[in-house]
C-alpha atoms as a PDB file:
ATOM      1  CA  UNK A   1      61.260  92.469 160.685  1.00  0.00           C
ATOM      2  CA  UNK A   2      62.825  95.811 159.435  1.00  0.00           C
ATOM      3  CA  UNK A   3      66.192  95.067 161.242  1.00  0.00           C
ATOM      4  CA  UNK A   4      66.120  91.204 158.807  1.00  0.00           C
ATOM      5  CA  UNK A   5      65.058  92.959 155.534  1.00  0.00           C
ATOM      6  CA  UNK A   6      68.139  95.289 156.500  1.00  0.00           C
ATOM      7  CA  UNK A   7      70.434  92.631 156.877  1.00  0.00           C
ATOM      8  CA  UNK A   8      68.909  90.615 154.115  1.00  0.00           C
ATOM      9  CA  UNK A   9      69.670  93.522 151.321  1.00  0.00           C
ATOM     10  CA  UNK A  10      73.757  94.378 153.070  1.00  0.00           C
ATOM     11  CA  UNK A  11      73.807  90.811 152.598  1.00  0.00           C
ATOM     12  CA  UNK A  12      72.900  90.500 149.424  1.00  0.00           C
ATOM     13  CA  UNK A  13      74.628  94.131 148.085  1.00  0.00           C
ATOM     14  CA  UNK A  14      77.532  92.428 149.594  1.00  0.00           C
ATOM     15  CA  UNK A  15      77.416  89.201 147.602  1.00  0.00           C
ATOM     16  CA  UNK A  16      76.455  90.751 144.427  1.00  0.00           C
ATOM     17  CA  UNK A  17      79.345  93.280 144.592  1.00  0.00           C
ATOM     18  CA  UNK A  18      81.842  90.397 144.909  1.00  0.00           C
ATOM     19  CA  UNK A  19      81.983  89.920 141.568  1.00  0.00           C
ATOM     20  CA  UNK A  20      82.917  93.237 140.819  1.00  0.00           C
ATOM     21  CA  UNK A  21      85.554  93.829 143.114  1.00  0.00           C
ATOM     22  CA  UNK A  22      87.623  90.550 141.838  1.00  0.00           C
ATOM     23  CA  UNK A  23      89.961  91.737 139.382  1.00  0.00           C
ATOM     24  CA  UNK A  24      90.416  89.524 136.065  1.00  0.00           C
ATOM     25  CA  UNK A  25      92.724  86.399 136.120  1.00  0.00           C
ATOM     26  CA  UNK A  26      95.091  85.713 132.403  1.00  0.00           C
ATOM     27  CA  UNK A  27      95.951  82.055 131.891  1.00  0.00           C
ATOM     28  CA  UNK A  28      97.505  80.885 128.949  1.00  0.00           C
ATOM     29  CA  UNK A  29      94.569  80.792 126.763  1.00  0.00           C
ATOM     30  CA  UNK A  30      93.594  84.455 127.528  1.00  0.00           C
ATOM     31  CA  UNK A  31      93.669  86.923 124.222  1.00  0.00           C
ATOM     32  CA  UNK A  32      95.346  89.357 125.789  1.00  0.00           C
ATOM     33  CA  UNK A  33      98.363  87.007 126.272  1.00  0.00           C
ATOM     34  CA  UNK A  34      98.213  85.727 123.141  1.00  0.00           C
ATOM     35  CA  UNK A  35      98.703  89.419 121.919  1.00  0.00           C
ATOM     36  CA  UNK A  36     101.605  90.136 123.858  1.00  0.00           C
ATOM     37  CA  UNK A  37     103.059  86.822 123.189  1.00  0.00           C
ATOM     38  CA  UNK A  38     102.849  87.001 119.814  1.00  0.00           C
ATOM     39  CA  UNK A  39     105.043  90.174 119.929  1.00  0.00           C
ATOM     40  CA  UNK A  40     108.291  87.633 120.938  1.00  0.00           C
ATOM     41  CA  UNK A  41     110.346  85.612 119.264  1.00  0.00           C
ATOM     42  CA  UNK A  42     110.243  82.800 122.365  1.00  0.00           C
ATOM     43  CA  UNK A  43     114.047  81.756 121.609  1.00  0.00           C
ATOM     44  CA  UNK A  44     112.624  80.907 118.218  1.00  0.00           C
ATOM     45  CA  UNK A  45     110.140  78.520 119.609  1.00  0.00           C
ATOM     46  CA  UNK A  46     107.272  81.094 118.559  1.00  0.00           C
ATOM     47  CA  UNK A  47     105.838  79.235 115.505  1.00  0.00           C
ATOM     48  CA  UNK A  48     105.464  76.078 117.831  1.00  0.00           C
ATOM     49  CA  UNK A  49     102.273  74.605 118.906  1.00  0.00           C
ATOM     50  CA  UNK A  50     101.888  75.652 122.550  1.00  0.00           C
ATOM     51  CA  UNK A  51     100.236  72.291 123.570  1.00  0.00           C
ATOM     52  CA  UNK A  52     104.166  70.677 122.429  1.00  0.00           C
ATOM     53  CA  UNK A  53     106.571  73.042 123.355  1.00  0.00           C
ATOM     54  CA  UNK A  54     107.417  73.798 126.613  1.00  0.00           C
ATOM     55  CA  UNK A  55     109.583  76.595 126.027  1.00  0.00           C
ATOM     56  CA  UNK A  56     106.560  78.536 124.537  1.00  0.00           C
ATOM     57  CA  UNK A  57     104.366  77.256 127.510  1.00  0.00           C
ATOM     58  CA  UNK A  58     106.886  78.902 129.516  1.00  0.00           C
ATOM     59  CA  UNK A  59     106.890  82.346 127.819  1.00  0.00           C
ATOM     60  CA  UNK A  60     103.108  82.387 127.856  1.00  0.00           C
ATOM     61  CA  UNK A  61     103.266  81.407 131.556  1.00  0.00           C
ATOM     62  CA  UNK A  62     105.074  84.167 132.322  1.00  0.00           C
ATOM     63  CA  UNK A  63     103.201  86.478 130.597  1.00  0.00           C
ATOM     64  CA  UNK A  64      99.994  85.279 132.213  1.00  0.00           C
ATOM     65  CA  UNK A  65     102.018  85.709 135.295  1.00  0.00           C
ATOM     66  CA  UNK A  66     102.480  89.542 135.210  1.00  0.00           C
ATOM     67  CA  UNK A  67      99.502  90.186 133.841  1.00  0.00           C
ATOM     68  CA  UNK A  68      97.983  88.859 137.044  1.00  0.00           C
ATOM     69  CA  UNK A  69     100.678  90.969 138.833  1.00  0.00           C
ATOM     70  CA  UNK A  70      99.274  94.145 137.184  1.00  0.00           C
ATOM     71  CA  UNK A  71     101.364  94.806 134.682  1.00  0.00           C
ATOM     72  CA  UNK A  72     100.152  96.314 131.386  1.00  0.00           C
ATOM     73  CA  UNK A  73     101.419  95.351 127.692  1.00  0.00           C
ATOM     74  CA  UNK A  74     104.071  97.561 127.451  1.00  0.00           C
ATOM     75  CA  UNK A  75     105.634  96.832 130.799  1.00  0.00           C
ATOM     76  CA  UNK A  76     105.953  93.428 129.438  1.00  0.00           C
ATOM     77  CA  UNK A  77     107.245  94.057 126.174  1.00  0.00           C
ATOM     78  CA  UNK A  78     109.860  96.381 128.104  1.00  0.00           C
ATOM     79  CA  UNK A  79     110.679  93.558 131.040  1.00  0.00           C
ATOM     80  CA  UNK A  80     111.537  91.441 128.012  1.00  0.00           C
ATOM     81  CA  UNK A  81     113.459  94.025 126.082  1.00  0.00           C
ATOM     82  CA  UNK A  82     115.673  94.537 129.202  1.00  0.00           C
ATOM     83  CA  UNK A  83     115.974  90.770 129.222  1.00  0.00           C
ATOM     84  CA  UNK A  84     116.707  89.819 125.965  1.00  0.00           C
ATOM     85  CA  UNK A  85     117.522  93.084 123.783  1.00  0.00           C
ATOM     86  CA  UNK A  86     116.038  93.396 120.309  1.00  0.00           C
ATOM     87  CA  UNK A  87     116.821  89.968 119.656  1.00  0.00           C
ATOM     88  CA  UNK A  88     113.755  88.702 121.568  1.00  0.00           C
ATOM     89  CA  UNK A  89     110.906  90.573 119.361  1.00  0.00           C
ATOM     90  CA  UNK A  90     109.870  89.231 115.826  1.00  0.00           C
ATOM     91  CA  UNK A  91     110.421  92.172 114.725  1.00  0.00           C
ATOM     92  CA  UNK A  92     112.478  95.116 115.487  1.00  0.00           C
ATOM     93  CA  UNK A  93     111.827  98.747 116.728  1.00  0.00           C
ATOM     94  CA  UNK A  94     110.627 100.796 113.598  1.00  0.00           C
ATOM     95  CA  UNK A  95     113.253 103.634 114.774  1.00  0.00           C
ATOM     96  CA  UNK A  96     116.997 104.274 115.607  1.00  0.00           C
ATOM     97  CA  UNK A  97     119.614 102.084 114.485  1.00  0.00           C
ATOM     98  CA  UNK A  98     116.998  99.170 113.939  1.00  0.00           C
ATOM     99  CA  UNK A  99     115.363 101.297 110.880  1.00  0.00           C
ATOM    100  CA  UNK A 100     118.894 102.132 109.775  1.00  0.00           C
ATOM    101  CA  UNK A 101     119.650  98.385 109.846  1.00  0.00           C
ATOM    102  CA  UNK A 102     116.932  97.145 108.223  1.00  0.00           C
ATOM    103  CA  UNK A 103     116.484 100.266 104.880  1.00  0.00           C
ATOM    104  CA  UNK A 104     120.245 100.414 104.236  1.00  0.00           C
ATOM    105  CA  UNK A 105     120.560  97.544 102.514  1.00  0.00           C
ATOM    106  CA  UNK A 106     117.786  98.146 100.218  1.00  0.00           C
ATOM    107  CA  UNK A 107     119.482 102.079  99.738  1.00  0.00           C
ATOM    108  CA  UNK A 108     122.499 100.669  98.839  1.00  0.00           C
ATOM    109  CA  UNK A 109     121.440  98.073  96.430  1.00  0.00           C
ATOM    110  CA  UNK A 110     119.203 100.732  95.093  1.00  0.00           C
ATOM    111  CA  UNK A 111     122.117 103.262  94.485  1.00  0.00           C
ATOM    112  CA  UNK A 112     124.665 100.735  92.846  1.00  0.00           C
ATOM    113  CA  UNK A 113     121.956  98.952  90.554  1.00  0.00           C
ATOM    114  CA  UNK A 114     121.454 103.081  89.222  1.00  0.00           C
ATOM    115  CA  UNK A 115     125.053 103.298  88.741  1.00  0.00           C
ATOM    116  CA  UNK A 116     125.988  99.958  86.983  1.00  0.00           C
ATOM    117  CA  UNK A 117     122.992 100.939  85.062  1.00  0.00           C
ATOM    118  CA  UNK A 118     124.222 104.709  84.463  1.00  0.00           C
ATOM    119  CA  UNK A 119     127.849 103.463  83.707  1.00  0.00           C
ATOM    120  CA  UNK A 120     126.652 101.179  80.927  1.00  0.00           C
ATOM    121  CA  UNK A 121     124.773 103.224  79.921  1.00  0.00           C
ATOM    122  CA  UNK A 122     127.087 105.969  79.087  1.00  0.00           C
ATOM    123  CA  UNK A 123     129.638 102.995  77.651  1.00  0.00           C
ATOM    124  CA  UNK A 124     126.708 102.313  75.197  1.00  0.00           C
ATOM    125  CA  UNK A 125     126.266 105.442  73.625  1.00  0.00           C
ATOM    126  CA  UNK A 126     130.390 106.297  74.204  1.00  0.00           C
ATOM    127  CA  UNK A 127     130.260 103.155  71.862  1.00  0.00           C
ATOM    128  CA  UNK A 128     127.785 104.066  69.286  1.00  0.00           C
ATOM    129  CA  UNK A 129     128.948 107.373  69.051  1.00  0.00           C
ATOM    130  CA  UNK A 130     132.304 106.314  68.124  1.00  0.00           C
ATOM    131  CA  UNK A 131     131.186 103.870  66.201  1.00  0.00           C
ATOM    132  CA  UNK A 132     129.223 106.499  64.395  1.00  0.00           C
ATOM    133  CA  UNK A 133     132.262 108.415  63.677  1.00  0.00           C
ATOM    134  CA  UNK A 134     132.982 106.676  60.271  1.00  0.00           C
ATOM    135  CA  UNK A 135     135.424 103.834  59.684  1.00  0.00           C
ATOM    136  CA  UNK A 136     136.037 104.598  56.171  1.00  0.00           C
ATOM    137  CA  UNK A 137     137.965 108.252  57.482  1.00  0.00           C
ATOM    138  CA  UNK A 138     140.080 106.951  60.674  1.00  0.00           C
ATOM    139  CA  UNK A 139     141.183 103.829  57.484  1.00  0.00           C
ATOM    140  CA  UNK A 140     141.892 106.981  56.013  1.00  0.00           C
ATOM    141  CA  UNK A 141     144.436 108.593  58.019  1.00  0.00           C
ATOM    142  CA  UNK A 142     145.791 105.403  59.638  1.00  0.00           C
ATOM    143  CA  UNK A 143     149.230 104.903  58.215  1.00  0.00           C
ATOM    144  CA  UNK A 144     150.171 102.261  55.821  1.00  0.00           C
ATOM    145  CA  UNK A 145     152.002 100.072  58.459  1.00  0.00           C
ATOM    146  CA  UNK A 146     148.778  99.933  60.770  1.00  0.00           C
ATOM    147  CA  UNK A 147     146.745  99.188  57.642  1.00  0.00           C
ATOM    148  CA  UNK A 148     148.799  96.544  56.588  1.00  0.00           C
ATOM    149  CA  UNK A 149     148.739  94.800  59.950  1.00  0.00           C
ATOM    150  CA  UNK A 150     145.258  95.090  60.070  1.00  0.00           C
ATOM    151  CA  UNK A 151     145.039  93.332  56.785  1.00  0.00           C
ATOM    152  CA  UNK A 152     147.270  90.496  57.593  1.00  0.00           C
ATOM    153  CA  UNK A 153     145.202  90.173  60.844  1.00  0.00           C
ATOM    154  CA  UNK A 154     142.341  89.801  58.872  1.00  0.00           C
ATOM    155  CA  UNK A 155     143.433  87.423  56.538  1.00  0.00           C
ATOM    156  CA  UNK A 156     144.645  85.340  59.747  1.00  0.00           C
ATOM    157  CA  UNK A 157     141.054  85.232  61.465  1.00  0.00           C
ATOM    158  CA  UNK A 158     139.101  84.574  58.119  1.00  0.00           C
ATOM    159  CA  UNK A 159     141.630  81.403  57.783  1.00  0.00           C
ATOM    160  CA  UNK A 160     141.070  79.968  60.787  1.00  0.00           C
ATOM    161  CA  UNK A 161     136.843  80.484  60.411  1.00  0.00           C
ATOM    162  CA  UNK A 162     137.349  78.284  57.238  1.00  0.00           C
ATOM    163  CA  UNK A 163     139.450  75.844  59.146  1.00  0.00           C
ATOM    164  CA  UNK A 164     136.646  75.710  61.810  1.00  0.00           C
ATOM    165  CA  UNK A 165     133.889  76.439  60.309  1.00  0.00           C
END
């Protein structure tokens, strides 16, 4: 009687710890591949419906794949980096030449909007300051020739605004 009660509980330790010692199995639907998967670009098949497109059913596949293997998230990302470079990823490393590639654009635009805006600027108030300077004295000093041309230049554009005008 002792000796079946014995066996009866190994038995029954042994079945219960079964469940326990089988290690968790991804499939496509998983979360965790989801996560990782939503890290790629899938050959620009990543905004597809997975039900439709085989080439995302593929990547998730895969992923599923070495997950059962054993391999964590960032051996995957990694394994795909190797494969496919940066171009792979939605999105690029935030570091290195990636970060370079994606702010200097912005620093440049930055830097020549300031100096078209500094430039005209300064043309401005070159241009009001001058301006400024009194037309009456430089009429002045000008000498008659230059004051004459100016005159018959004058004369020339009011004609023609009467002609058009």
């Amino acid at each position: 009687m002792m000796r079946k009660t014995i066996v009866l509980l190994f038995v029954m330790l042994l079945a219960g710890g079964m469940g326990q010692v089988m290690a968790d199995t991804y499939d496509i639907n998983h979360e965790k591949v989801a996560d990782i998967a939503g890290y790629l670009a899938m050959e620009g098949h990543s905004e597809h419906d997975l039900a439709t497109c085989s080439t995302k059913y593929n990547y998730y596949n895969e992923i599923a794949d070495m997950l059962n293997e054993g391999y964590e998230k960032e051996e995957i990302l990694s394994e795909y980096k190797s494969m496919y470079g940066e171009e792979g990823f939605r999105s690029p490393d935030r570091r290195g030449f990636s970060l370079t590639a994606w702010v200097l654009p912005f620093v440049v635009l930055g830097v020549g909007s300031y100096a078209f805006f500094a430039r005209l600027r300064n043309n401005v108030t070159a241009q009001r300051q001058k301006s400024d300077g009194g037309s009456a004295d430089q009429e002045d000093r000008a000498e008659p020739q230059q004051r004459t041309e100016d005159d018959i230049l004058r004369a020339i554009i009011e004609e023609e605004k009467r002609k058009h005008f």
